[in-house]
PDB file of N, CA and C in Angstrom:
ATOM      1  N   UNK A   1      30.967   9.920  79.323  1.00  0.00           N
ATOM      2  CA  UNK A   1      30.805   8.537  78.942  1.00  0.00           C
ATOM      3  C   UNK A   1      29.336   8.111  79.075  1.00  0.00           C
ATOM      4  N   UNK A   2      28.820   8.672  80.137  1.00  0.00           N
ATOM      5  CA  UNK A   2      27.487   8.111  80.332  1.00  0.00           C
ATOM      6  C   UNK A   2      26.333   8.423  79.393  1.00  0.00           C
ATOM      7  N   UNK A   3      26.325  10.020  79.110  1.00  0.00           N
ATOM      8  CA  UNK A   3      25.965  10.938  78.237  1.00  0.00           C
ATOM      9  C   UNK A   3      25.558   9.883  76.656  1.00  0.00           C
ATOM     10  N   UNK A   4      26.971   9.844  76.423  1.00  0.00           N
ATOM     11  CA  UNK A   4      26.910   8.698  75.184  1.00  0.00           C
ATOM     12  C   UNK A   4      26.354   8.036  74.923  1.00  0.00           C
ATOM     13  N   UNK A   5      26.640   7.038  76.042  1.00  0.00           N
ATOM     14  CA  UNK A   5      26.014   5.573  76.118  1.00  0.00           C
ATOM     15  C   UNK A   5      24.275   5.981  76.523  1.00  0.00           C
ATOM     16  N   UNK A   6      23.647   7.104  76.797  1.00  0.00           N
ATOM     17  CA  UNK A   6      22.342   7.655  76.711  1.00  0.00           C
ATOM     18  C   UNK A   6      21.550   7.791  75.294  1.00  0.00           C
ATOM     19  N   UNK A   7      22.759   8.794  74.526  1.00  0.00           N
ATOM     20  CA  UNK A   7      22.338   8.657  73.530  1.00  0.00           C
ATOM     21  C   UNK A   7      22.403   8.001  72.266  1.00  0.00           C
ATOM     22  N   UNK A   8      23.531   6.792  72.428  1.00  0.00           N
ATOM     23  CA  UNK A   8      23.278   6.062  71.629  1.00  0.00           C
ATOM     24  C   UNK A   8      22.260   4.552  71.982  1.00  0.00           C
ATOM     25  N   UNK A   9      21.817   4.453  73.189  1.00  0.00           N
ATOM     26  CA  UNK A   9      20.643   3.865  73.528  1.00  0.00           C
ATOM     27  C   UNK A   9      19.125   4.508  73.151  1.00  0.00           C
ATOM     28  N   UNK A  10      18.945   5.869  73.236  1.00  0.00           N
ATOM     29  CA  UNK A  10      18.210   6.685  73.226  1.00  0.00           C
ATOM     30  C   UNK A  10      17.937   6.725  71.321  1.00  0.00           C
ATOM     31  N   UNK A  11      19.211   6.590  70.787  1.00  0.00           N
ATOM     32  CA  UNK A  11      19.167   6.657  68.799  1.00  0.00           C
ATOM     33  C   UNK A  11      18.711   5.064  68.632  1.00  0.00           C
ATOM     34  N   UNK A  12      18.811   3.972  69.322  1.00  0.00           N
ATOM     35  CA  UNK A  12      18.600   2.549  68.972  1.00  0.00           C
ATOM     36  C   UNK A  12      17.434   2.450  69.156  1.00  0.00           C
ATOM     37  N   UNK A  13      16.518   2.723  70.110  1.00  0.00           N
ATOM     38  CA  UNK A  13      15.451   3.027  70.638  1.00  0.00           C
ATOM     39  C   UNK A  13      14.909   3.379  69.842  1.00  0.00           C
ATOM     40  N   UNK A  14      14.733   5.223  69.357  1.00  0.00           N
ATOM     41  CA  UNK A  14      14.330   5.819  68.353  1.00  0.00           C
ATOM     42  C   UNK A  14      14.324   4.908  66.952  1.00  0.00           C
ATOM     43  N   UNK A  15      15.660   4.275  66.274  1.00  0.00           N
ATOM     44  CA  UNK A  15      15.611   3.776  65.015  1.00  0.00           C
ATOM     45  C   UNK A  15      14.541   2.289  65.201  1.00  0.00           C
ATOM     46  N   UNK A  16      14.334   1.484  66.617  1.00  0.00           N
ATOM     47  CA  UNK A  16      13.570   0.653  66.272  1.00  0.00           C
ATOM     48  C   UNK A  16      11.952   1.073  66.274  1.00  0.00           C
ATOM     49  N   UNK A  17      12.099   1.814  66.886  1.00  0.00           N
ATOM     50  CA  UNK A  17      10.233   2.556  66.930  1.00  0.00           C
ATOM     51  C   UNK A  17      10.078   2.929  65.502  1.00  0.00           C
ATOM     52  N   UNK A  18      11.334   3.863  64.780  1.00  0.00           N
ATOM     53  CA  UNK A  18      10.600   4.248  63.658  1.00  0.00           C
ATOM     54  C   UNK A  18      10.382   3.228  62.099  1.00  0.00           C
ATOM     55  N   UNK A  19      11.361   2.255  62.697  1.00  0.00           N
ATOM     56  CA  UNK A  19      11.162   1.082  61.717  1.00  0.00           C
ATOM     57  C   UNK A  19       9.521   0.127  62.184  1.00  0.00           C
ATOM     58  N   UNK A  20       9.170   0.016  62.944  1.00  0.00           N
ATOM     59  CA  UNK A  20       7.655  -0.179  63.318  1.00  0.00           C
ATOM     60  C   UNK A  20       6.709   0.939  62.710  1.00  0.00           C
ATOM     61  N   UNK A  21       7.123   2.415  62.962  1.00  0.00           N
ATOM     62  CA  UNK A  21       6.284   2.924  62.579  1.00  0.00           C
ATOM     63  C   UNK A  21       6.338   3.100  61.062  1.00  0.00           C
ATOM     64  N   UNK A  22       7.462   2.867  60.683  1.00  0.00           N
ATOM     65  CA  UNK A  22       7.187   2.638  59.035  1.00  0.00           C
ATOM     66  C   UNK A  22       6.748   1.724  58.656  1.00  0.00           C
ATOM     67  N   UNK A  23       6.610   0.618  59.052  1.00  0.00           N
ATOM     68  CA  UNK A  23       5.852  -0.720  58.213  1.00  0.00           C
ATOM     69  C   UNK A  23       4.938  -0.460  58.675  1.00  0.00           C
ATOM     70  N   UNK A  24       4.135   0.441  59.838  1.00  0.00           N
ATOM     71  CA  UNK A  24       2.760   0.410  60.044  1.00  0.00           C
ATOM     72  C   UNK A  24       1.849   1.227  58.804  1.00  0.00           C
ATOM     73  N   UNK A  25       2.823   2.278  58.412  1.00  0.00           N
ATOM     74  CA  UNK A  25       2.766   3.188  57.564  1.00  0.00           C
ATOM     75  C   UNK A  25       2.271   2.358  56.609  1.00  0.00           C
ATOM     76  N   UNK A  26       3.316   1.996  55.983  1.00  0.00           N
ATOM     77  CA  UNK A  26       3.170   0.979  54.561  1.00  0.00           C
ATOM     78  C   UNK A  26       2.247   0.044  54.628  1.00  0.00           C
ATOM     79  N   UNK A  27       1.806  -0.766  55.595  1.00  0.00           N
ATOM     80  CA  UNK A  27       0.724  -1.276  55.795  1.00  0.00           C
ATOM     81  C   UNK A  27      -0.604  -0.560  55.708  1.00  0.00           C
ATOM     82  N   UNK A  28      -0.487   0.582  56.184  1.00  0.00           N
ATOM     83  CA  UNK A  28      -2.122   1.695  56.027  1.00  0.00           C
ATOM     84  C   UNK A  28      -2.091   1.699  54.538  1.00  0.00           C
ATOM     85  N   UNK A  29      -0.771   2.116  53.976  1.00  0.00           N
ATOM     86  CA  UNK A  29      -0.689   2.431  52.693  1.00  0.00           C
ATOM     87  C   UNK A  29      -1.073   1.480  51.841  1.00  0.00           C
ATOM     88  N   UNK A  30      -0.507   0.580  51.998  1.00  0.00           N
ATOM     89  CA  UNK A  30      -0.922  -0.450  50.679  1.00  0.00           C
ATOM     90  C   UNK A  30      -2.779  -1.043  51.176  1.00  0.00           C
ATOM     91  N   UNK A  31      -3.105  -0.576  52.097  1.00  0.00           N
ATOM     92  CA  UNK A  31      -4.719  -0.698  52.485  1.00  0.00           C
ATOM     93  C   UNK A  31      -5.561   0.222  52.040  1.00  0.00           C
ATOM     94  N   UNK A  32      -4.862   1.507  51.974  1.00  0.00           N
ATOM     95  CA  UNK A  32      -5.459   2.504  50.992  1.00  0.00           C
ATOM     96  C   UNK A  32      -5.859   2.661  49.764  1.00  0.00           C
ATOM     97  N   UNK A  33      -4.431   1.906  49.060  1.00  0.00           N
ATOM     98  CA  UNK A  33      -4.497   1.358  47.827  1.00  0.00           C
ATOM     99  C   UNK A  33      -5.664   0.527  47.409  1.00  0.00           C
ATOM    100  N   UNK A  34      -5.674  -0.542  48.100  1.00  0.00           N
ATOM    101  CA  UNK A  34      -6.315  -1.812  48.038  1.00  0.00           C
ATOM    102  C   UNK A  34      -8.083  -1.004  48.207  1.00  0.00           C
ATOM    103  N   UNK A  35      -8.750  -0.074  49.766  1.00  0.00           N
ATOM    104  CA  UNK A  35      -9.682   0.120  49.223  1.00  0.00           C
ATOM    105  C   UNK A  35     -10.101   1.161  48.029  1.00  0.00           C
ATOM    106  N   UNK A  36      -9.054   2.018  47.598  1.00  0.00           N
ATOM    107  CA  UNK A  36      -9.473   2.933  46.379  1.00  0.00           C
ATOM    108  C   UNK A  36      -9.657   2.078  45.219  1.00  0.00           C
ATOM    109  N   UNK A  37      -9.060   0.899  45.324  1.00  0.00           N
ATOM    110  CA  UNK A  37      -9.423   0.182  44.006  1.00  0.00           C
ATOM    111  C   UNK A  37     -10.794  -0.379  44.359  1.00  0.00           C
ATOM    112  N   UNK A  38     -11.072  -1.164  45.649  1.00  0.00           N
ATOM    113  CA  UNK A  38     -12.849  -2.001  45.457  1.00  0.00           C
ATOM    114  C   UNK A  38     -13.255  -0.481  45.521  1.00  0.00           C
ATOM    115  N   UNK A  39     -12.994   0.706  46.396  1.00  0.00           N
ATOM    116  CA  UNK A  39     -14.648   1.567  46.205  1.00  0.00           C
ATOM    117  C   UNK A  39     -14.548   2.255  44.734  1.00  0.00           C
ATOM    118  N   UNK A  40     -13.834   2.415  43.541  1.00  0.00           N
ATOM    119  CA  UNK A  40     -13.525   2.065  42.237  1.00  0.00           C
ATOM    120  C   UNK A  40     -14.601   1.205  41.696  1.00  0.00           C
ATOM    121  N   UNK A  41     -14.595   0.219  42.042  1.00  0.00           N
ATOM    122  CA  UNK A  41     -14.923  -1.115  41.407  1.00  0.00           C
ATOM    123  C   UNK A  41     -16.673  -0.919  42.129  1.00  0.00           C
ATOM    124  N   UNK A  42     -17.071  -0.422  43.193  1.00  0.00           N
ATOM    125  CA  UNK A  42     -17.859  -0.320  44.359  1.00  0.00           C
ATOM    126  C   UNK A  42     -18.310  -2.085  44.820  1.00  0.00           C
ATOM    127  N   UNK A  43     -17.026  -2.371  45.124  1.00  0.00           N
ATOM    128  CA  UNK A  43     -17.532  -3.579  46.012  1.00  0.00           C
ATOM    129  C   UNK A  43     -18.070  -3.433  47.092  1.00  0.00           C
ATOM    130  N   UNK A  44     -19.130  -4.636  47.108  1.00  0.00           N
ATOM    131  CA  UNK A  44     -19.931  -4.900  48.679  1.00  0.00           C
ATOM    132  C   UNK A  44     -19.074  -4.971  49.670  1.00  0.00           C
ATOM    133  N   UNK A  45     -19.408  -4.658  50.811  1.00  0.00           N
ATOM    134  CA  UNK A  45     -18.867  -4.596  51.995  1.00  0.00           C
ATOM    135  C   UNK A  45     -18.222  -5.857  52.520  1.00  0.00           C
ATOM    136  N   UNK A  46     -18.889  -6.583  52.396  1.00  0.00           N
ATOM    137  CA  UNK A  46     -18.308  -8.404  52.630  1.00  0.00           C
ATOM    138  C   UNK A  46     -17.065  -8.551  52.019  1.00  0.00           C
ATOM    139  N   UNK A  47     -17.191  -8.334  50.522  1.00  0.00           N
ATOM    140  CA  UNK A  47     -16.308  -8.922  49.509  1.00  0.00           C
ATOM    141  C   UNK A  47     -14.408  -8.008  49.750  1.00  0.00           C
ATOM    142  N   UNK A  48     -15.288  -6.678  50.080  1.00  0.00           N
ATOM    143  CA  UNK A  48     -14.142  -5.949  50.518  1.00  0.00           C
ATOM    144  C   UNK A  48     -13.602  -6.150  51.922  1.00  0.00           C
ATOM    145  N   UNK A  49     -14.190  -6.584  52.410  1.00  0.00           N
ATOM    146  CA  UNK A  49     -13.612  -6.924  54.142  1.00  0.00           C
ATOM    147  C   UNK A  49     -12.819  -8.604  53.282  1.00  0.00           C
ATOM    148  N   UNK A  50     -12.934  -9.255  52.895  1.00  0.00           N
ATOM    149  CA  UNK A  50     -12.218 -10.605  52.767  1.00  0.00           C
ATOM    150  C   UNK A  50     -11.258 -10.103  51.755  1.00  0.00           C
ATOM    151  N   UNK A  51     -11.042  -9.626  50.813  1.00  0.00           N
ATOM    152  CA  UNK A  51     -10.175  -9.118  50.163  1.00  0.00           C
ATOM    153  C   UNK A  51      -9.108  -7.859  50.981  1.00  0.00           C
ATOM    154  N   UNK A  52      -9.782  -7.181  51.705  1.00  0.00           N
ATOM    155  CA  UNK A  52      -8.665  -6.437  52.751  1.00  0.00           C
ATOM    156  C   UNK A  52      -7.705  -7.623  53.487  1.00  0.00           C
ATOM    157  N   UNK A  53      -8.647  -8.296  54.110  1.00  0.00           N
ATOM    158  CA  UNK A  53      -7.979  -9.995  54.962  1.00  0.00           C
ATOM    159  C   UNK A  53      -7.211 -10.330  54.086  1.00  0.00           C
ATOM    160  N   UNK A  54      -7.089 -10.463  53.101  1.00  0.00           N
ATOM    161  CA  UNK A  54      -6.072 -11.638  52.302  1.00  0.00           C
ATOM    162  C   UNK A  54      -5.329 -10.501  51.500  1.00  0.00           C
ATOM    163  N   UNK A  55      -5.405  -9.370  51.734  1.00  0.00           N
ATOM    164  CA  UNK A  55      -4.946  -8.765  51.129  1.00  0.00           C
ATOM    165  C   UNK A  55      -3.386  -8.376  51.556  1.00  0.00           C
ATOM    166  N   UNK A  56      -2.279  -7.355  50.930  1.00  0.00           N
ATOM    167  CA  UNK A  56      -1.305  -6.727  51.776  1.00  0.00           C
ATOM    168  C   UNK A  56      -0.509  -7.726  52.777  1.00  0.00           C
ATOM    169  N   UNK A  57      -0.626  -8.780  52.508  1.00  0.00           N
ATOM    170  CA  UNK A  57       0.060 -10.136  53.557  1.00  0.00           C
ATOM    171  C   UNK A  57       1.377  -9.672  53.905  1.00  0.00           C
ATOM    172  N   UNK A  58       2.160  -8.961  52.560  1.00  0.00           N
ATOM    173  CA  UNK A  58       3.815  -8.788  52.899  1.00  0.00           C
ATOM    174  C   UNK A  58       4.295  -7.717  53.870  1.00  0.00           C
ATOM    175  N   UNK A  59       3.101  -6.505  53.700  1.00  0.00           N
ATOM    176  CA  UNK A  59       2.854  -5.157  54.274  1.00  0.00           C
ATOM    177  C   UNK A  59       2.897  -5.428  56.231  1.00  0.00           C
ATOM    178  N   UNK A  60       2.024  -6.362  56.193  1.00  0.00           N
ATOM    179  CA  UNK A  60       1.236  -6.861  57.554  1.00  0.00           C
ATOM    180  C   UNK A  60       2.346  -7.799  58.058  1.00  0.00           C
ATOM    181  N   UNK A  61       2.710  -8.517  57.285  1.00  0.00           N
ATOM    182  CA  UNK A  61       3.802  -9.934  58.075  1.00  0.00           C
ATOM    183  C   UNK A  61       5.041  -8.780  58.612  1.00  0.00           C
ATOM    184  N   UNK A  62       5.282  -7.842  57.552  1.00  0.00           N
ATOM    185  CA  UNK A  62       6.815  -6.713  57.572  1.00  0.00           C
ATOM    186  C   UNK A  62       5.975  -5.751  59.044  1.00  0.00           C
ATOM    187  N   UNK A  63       5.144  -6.033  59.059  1.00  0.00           N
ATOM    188  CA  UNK A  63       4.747  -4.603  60.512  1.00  0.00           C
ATOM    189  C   UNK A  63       4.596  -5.073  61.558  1.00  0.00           C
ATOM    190  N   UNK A  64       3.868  -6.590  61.463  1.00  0.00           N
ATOM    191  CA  UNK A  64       4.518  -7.492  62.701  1.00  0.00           C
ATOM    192  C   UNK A  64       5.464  -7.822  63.082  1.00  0.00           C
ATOM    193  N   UNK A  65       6.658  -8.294  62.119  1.00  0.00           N
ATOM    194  CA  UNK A  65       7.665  -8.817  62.544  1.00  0.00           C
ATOM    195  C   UNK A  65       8.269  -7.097  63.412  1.00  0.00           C
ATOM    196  N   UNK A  66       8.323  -6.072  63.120  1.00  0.00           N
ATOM    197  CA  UNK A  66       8.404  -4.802  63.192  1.00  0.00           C
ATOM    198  C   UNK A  66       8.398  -4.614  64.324  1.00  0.00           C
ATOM    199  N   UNK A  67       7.263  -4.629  65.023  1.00  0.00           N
ATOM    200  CA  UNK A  67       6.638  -4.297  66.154  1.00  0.00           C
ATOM    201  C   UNK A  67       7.039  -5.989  66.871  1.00  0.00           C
ATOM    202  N   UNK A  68       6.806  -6.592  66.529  1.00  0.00           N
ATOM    203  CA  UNK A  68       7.574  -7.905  67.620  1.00  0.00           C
ATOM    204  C   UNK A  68       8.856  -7.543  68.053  1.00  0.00           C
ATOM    205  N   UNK A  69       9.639  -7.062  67.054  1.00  0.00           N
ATOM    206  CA  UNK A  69      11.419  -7.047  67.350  1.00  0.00           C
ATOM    207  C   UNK A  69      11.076  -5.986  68.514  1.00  0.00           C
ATOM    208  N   UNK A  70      10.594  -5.076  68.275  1.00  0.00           N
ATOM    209  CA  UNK A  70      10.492  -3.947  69.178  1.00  0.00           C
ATOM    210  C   UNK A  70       9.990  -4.265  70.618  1.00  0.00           C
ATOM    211  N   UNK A  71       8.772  -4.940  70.554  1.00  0.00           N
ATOM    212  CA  UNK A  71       8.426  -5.355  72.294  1.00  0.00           C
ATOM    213  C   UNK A  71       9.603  -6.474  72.913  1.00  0.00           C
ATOM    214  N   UNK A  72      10.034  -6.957  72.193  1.00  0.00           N
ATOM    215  CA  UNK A  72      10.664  -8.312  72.655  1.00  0.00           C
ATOM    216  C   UNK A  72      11.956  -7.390  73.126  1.00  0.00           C
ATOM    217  N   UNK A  73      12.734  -6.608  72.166  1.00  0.00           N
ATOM    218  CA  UNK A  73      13.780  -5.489  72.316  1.00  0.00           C
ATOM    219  C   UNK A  73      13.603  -4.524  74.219  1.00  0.00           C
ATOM    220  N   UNK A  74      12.459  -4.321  74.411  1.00  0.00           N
ATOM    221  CA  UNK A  74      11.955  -3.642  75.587  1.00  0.00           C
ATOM    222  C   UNK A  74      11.220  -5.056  76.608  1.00  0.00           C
ATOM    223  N   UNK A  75      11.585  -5.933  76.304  1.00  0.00           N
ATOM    224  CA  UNK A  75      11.824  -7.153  77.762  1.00  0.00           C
ATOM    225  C   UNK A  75      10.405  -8.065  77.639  1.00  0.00           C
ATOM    226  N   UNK A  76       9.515  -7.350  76.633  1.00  0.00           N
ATOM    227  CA  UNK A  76       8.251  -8.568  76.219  1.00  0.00           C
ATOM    228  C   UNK A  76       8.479 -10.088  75.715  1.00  0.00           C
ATOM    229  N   UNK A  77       8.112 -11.136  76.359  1.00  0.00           N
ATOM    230  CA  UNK A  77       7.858 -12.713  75.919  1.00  0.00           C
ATOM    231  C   UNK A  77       7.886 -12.828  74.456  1.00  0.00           C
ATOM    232  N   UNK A  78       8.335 -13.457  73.754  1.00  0.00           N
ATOM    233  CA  UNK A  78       8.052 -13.415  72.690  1.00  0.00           C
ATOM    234  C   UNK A  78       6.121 -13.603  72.158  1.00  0.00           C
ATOM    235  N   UNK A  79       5.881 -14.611  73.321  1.00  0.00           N
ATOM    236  CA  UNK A  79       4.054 -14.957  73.121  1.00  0.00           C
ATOM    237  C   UNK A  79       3.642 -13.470  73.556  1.00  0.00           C
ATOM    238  N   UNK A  80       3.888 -12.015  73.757  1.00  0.00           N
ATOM    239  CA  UNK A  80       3.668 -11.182  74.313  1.00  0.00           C
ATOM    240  C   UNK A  80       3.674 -10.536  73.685  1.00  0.00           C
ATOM    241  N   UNK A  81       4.918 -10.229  72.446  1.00  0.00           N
ATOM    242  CA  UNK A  81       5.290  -9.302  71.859  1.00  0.00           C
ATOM    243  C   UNK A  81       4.545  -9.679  70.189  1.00  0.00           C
ATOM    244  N   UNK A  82       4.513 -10.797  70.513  1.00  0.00           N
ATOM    245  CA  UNK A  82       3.452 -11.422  68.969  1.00  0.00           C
ATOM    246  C   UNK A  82       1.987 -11.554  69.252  1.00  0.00           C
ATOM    247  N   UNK A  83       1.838 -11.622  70.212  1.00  0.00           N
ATOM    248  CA  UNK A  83       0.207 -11.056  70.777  1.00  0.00           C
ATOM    249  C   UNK A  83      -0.197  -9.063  70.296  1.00  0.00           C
ATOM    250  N   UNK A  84       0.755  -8.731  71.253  1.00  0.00           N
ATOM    251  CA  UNK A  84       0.519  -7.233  70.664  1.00  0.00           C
ATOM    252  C   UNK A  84       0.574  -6.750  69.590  1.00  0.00           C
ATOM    253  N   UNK A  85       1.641  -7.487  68.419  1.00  0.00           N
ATOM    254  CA  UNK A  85       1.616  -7.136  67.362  1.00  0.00           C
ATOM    255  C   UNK A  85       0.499  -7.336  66.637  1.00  0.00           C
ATOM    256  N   UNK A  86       0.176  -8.658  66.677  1.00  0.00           N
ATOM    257  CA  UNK A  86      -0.634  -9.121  65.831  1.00  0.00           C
ATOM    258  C   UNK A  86      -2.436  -8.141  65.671  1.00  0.00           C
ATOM    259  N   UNK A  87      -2.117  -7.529  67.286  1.00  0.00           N
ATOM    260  CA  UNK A  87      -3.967  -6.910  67.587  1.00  0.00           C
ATOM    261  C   UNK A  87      -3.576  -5.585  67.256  1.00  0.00           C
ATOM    262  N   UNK A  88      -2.446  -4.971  66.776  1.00  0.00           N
ATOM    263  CA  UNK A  88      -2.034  -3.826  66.350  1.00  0.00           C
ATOM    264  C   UNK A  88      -2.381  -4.309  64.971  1.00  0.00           C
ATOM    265  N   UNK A  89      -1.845  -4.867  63.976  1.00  0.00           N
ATOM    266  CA  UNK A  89      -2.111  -5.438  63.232  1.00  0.00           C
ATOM    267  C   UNK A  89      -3.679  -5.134  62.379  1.00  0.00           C
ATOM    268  N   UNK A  90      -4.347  -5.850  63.196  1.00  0.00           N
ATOM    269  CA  UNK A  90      -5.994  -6.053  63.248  1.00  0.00           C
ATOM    270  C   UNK A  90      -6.388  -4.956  62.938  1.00  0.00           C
ATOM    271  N   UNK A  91      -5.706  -3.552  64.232  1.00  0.00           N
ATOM    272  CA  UNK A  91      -6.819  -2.825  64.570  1.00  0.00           C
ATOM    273  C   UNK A  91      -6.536  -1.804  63.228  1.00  0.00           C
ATOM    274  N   UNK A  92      -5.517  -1.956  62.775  1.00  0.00           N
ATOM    275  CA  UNK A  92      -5.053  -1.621  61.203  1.00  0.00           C
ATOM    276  C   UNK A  92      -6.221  -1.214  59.871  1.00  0.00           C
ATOM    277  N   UNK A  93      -5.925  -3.477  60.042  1.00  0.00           N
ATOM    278  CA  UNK A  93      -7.737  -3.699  59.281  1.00  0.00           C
ATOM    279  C   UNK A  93      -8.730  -3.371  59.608  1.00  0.00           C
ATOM    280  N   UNK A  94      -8.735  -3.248  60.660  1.00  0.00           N
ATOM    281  CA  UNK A  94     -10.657  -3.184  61.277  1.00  0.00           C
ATOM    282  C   UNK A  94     -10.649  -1.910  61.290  1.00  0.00           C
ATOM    283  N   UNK A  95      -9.922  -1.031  61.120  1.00  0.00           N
ATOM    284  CA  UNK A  95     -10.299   0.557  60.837  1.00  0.00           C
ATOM    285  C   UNK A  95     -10.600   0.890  59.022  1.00  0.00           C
ATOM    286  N   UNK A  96      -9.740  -0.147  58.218  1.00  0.00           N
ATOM    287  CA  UNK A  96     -10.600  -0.164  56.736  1.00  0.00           C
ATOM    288  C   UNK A  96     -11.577  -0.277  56.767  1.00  0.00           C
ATOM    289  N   UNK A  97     -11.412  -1.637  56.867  1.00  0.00           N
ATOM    290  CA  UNK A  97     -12.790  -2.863  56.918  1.00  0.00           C
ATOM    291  C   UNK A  97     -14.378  -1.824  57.568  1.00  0.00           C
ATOM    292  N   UNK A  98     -14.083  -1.619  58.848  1.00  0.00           N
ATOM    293  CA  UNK A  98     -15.666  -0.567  59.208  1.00  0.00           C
ATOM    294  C   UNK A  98     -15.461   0.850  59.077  1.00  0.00           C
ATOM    295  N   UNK A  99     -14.691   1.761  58.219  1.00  0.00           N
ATOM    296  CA  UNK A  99     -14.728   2.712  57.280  1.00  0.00           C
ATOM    297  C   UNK A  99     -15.192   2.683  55.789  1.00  0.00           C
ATOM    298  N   UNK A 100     -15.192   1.087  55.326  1.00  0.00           N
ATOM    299  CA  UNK A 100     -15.172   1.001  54.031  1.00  0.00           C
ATOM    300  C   UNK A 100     -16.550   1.748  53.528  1.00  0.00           C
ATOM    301  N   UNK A 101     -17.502   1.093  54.353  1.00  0.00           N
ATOM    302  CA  UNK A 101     -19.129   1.833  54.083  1.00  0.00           C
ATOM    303  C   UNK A 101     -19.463   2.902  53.789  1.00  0.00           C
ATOM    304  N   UNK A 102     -18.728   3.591  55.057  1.00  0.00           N
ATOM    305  CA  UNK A 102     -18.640   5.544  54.967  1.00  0.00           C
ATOM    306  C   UNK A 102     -18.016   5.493  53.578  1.00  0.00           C
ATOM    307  N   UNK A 103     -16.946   5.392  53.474  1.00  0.00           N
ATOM    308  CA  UNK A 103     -16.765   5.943  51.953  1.00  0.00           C
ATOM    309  C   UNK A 103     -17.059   5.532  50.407  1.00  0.00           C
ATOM    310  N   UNK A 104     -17.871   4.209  51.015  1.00  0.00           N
ATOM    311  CA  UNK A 104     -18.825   4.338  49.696  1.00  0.00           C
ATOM    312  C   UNK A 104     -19.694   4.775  49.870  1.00  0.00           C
ATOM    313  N   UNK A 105     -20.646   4.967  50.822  1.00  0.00           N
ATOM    314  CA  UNK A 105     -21.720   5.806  50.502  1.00  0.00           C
ATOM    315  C   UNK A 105     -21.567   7.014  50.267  1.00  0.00           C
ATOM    316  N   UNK A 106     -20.183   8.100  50.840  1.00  0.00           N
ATOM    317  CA  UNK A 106     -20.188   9.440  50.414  1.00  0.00           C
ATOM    318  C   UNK A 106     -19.458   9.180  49.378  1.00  0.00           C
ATOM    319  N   UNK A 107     -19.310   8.675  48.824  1.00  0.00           N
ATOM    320  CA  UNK A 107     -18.243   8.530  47.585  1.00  0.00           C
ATOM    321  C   UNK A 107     -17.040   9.389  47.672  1.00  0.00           C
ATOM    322  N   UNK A 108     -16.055   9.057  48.607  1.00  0.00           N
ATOM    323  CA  UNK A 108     -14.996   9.285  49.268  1.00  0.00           C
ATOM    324  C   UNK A 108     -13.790   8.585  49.378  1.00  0.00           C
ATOM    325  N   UNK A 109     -12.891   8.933  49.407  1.00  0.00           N
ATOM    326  CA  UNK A 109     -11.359   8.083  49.304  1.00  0.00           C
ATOM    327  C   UNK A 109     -10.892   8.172  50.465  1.00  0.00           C
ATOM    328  N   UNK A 110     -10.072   6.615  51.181  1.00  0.00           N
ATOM    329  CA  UNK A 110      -9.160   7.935  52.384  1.00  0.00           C
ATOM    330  C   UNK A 110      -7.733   7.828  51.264  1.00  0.00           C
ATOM    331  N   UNK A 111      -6.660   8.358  52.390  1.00  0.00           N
ATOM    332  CA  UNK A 111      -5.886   9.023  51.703  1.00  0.00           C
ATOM    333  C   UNK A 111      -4.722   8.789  52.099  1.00  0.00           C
ATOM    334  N   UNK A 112      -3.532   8.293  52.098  1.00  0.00           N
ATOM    335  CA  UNK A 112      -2.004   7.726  52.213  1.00  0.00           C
ATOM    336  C   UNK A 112      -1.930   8.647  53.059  1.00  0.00           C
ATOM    337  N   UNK A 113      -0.596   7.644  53.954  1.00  0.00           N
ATOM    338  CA  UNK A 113       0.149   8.649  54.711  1.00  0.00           C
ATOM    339  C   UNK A 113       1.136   8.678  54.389  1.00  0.00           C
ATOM    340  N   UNK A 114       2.056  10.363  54.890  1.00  0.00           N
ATOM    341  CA  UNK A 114       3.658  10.150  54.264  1.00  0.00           C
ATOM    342  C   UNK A 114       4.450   9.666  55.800  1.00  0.00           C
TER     343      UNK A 114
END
């Protein structure tokens, strides 16, 4: 009985992590998208950092809410679990956003994840 009740805590667990880690996914992804089209286009660095920001809103709102259900699920505040999300979130963008340079100057793509 106990066994069970292990592993079907242990599969709930697992299915909410990997639903976070898929919208984090899809979030890189549709950021990938977004810079292969400006370094395409070779937008300035500015223009592409505010267009990453406003960019992917549905990607980003779906990976927060994601990762909120999940901390709040493991005993986080809700002001706790939407704090963490949100700087998970960020650190998302801010790994485009100050990569974007590198790959325009080598004239370079990054590259989806599966």
């Amino acid at each position: 009985m106990f066994a069970l009740l292990s592993i079907a805590l242990l599969s709930s667990a697992t299915a909410i992590a990997a639903d976070a880690e898929t919208s984090r996914v899809s979030y890189s992804n549709c950021l990938t998208e977004l810079s292969i089209t400006h370094l395409d286009q070779k937008t300035a660095r500015g223009a592409f950092k505010k267009a990453a920001t406003e960019g992917c809103t549905d990607e980003r709102n779906a990976m927060i809410a994601a990762m909120k259900k999940d901390e709040m699920e493991f005993g986080s505040s809700e002001k706790e679990a939407t704090g963490f999300a949100t700087e998970e979130a960020d650190s998302v963008l801010l790994s485009f956003t100050d990569g974007y340079a590198g790959y325009l100057s080598s004239n370079t793509r990054p590259v989806k994840e599966e």
